[in-house]
PDB file of N, CA and C in Angstrom:
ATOM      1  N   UNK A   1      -0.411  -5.275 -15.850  1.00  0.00           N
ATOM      2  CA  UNK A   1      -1.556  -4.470 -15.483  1.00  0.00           C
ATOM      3  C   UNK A   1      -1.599  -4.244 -13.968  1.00  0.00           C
ATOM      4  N   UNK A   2      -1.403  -5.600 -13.180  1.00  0.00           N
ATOM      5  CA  UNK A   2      -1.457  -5.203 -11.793  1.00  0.00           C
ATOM      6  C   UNK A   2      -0.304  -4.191 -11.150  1.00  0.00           C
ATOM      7  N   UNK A   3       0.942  -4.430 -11.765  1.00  0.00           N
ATOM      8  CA  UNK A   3       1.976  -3.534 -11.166  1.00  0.00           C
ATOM      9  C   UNK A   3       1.468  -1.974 -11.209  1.00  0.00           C
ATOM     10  N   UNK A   4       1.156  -1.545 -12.620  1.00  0.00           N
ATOM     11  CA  UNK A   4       1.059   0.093 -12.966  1.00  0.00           C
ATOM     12  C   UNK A   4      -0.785   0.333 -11.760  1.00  0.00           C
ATOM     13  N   UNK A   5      -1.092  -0.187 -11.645  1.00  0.00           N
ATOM     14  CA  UNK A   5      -1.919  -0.170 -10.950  1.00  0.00           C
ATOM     15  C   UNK A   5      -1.584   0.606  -9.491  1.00  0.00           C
ATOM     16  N   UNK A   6      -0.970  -0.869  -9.253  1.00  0.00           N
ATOM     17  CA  UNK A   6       0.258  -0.728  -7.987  1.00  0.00           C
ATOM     18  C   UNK A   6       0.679   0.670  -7.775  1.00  0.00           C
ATOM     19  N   UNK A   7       1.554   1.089  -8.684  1.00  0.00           N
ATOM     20  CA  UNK A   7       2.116   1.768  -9.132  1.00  0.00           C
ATOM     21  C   UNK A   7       1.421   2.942  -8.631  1.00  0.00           C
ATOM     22  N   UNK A   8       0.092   3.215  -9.284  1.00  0.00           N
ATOM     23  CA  UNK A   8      -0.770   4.661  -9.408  1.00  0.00           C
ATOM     24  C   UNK A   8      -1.507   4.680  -7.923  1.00  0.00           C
ATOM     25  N   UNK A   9      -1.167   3.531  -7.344  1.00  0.00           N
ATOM     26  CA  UNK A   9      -1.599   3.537  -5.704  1.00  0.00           C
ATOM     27  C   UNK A   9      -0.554   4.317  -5.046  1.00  0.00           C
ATOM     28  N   UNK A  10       0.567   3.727  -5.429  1.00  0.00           N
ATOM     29  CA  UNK A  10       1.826   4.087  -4.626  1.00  0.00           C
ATOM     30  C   UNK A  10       1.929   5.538  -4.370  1.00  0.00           C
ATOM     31  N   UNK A  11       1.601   6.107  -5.503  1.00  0.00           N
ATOM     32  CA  UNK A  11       1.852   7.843  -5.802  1.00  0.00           C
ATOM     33  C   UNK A  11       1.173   8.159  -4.884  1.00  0.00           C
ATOM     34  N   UNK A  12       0.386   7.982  -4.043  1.00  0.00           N
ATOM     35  CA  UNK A  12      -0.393   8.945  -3.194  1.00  0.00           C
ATOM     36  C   UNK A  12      -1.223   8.301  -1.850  1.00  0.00           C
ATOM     37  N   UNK A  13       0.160   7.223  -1.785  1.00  0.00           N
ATOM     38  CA  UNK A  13       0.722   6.669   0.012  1.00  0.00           C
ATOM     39  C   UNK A  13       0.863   7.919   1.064  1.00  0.00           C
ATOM     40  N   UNK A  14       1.276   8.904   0.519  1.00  0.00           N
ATOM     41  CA  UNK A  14       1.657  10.064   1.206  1.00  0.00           C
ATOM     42  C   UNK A  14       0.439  11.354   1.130  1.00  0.00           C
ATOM     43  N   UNK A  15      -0.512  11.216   0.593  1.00  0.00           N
ATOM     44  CA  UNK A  15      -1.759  12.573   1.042  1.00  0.00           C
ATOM     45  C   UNK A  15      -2.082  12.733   1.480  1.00  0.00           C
ATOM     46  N   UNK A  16      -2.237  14.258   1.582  1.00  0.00           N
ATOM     47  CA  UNK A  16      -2.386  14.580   2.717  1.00  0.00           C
ATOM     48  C   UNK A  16      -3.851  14.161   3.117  1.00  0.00           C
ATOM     49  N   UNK A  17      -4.968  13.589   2.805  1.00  0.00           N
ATOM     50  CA  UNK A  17      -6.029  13.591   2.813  1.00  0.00           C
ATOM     51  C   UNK A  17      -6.347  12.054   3.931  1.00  0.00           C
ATOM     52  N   UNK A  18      -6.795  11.709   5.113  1.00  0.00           N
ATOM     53  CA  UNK A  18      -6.381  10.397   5.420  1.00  0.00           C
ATOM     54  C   UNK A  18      -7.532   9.515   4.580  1.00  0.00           C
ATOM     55  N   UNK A  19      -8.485  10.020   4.215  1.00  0.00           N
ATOM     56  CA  UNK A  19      -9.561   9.500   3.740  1.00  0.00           C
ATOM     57  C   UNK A  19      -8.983   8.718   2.413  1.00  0.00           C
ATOM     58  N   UNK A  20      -8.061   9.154   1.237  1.00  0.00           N
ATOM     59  CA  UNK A  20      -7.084   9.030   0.312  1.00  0.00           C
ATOM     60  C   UNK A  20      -6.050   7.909   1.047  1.00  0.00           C
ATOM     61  N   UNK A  21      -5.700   8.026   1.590  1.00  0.00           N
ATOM     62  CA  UNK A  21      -4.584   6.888   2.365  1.00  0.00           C
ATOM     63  C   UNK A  21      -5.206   5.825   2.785  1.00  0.00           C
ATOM     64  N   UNK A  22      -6.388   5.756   3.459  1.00  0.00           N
ATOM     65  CA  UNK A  22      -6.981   4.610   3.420  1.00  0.00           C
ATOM     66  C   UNK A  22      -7.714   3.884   2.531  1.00  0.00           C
ATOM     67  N   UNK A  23      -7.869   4.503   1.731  1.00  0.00           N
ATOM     68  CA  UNK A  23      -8.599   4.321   0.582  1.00  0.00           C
ATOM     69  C   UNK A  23      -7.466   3.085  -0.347  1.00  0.00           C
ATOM     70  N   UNK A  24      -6.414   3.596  -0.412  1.00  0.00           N
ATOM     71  CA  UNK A  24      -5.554   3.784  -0.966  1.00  0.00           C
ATOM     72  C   UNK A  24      -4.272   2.260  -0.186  1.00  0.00           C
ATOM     73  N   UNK A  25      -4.406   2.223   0.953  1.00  0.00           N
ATOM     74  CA  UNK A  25      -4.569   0.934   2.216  1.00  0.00           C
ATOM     75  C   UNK A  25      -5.207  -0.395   1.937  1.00  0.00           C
ATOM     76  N   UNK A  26      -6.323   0.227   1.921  1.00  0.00           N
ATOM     77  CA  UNK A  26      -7.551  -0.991   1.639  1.00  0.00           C
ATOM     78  C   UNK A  26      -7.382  -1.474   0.182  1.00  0.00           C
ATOM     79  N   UNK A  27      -7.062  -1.044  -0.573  1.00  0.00           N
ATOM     80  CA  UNK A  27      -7.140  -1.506  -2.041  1.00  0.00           C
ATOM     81  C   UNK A  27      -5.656  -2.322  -2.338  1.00  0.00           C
ATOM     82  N   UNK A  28      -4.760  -1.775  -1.698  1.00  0.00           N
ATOM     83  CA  UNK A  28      -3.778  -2.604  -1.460  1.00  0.00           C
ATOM     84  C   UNK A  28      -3.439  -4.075  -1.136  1.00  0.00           C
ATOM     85  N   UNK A  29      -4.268  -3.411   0.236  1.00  0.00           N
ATOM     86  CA  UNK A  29      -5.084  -5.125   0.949  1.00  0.00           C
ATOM     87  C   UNK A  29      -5.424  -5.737   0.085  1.00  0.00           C
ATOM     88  N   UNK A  30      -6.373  -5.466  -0.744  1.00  0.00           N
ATOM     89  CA  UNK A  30      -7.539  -6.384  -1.348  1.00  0.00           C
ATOM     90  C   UNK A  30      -6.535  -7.120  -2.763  1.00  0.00           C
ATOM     91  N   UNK A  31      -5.779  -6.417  -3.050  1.00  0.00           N
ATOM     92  CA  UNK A  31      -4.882  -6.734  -4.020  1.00  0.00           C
ATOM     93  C   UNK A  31      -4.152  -7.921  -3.534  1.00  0.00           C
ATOM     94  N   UNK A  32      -3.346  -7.204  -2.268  1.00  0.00           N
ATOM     95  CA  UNK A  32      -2.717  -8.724  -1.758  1.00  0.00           C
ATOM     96  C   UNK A  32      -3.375 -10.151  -1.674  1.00  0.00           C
ATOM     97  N   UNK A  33      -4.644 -10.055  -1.733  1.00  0.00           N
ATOM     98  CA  UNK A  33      -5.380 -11.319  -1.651  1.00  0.00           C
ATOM     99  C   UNK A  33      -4.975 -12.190  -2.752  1.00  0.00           C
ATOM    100  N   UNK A  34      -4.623 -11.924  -3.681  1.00  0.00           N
ATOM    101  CA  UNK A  34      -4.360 -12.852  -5.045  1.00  0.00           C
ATOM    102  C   UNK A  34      -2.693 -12.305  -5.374  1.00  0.00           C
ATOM    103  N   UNK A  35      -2.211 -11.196  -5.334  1.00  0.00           N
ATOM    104  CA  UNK A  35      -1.263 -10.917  -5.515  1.00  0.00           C
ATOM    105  C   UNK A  35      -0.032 -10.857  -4.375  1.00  0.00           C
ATOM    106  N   UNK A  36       0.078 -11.402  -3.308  1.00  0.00           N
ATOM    107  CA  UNK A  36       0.525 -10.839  -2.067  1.00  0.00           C
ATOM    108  C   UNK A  36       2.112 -10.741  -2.475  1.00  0.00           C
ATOM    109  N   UNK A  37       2.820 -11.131  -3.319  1.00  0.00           N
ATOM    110  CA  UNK A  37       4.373 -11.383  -3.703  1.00  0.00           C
ATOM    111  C   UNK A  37       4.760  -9.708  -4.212  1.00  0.00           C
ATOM    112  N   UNK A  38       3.151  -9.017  -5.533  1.00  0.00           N
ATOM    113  CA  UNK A  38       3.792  -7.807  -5.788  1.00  0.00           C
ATOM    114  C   UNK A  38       3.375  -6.739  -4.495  1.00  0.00           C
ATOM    115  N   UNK A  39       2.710  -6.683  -3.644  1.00  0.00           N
ATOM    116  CA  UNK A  39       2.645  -6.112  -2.599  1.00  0.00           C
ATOM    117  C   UNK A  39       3.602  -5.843  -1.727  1.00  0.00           C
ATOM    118  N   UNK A  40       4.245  -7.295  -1.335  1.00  0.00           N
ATOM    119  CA  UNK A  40       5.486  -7.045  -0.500  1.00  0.00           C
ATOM    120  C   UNK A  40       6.708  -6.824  -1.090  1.00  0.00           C
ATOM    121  N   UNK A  41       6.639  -6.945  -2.491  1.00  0.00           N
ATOM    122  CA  UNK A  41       7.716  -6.038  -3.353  1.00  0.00           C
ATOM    123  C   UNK A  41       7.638  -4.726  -3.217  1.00  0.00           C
ATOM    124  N   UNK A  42       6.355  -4.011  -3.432  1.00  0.00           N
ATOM    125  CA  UNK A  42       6.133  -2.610  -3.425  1.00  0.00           C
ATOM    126  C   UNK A  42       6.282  -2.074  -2.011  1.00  0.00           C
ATOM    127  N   UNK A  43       5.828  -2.591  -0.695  1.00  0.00           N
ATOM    128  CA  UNK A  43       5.648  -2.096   0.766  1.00  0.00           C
ATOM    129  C   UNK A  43       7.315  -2.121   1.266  1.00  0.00           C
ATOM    130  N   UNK A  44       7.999  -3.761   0.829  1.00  0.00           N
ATOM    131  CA  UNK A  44       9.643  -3.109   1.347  1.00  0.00           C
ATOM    132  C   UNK A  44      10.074  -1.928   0.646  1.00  0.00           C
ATOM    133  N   UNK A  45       9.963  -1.352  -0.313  1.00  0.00           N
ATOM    134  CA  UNK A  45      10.534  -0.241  -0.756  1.00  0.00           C
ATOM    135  C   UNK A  45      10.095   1.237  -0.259  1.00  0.00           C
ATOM    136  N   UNK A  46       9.522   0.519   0.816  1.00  0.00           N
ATOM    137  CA  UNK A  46       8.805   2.157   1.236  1.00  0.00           C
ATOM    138  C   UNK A  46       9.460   2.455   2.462  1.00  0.00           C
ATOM    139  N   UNK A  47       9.907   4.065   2.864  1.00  0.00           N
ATOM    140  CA  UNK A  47      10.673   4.688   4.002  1.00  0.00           C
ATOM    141  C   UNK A  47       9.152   5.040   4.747  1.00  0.00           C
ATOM    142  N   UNK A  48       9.430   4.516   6.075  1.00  0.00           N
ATOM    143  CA  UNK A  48       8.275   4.541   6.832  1.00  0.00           C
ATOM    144  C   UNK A  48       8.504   5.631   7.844  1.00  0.00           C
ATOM    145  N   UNK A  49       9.064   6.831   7.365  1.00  0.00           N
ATOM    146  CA  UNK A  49       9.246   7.435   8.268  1.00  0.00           C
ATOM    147  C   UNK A  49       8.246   8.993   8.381  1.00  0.00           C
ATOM    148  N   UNK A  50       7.351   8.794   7.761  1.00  0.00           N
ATOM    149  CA  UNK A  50       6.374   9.602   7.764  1.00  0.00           C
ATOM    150  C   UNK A  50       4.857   8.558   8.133  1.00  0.00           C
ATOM    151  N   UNK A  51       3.847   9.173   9.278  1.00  0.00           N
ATOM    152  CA  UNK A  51       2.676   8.516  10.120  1.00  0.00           C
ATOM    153  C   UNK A  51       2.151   8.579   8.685  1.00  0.00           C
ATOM    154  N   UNK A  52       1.916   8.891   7.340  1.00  0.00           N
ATOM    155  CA  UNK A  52       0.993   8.829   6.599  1.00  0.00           C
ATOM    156  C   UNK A  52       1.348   7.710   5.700  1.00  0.00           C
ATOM    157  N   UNK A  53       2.606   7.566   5.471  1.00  0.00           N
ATOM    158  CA  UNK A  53       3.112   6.392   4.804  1.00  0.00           C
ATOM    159  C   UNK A  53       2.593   5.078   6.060  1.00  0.00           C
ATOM    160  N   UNK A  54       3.274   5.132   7.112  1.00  0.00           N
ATOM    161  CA  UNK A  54       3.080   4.013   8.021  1.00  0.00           C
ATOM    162  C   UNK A  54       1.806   3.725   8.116  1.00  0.00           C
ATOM    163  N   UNK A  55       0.635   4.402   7.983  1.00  0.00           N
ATOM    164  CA  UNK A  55      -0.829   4.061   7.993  1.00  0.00           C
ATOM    165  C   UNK A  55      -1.107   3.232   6.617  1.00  0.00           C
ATOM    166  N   UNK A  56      -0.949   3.791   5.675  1.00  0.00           N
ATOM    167  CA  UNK A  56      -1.187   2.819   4.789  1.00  0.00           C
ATOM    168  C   UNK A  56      -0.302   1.849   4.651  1.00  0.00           C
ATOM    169  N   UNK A  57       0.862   1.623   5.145  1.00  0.00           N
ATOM    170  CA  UNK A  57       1.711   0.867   5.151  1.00  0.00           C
ATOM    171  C   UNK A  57       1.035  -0.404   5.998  1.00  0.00           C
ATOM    172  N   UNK A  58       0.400   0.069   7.074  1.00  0.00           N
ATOM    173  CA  UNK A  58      -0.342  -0.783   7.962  1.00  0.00           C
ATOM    174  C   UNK A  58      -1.318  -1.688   7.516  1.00  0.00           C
ATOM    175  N   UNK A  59      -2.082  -0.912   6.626  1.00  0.00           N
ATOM    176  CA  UNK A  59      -3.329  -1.532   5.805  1.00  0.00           C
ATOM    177  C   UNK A  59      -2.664  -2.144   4.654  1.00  0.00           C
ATOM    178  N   UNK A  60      -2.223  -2.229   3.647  1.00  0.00           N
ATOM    179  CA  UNK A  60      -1.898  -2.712   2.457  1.00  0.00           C
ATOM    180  C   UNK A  60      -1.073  -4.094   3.001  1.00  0.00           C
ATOM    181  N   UNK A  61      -0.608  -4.213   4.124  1.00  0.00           N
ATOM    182  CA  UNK A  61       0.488  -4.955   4.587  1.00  0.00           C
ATOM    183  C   UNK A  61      -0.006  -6.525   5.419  1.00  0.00           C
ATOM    184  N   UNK A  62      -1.830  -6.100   6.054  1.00  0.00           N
ATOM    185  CA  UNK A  62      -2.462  -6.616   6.872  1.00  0.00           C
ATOM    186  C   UNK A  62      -2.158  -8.274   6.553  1.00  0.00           C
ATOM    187  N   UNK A  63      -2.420  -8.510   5.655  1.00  0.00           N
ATOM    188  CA  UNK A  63      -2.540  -9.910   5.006  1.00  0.00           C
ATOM    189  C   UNK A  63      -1.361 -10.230   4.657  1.00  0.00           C
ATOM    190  N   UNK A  64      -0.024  -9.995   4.210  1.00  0.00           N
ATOM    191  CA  UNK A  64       1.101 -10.234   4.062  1.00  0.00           C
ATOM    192  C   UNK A  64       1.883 -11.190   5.231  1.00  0.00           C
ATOM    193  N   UNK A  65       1.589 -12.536   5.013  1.00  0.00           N
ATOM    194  CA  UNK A  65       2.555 -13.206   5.566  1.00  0.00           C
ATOM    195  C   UNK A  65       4.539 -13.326   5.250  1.00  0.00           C
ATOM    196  N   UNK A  66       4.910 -13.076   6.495  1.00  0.00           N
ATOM    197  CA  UNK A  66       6.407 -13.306   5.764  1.00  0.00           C
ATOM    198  C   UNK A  66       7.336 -14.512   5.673  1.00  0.00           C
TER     199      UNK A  66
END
């Protein structure tokens, strides 16, 4: 359940909307609180080479110790 979740976050790391990306950041975050292992599974797989990915990349990532 938590992955497809994950999952339906992931799809829309990239909108254009920033309000959507943070949204989208923060819920990430909040996930990592109990889940932080599938988080940093999902965040290494991401190309950070777009500022809209790297923003939420920023937020979802906050709490992720390595």
């Amino acid at each position: 359940m938590t992955e497809e979740f994950i999952q339906r976050l992931d799809a829309l790391k990239a909108d254009p909307s920033e309000y959507v990306r943070k949204s989208v950041g923060n819920a990430l975050r909040d996930i990592s609180k109990k889940f932080p292992d599938f988080i940093r599974k999902e965040v290494e797989t991401w190309s950070l080479d777009s500022k809209e990915i790297k923003q939420v990349y920023h937020l979802a990532s906050k709490l992720i110790k390595d």
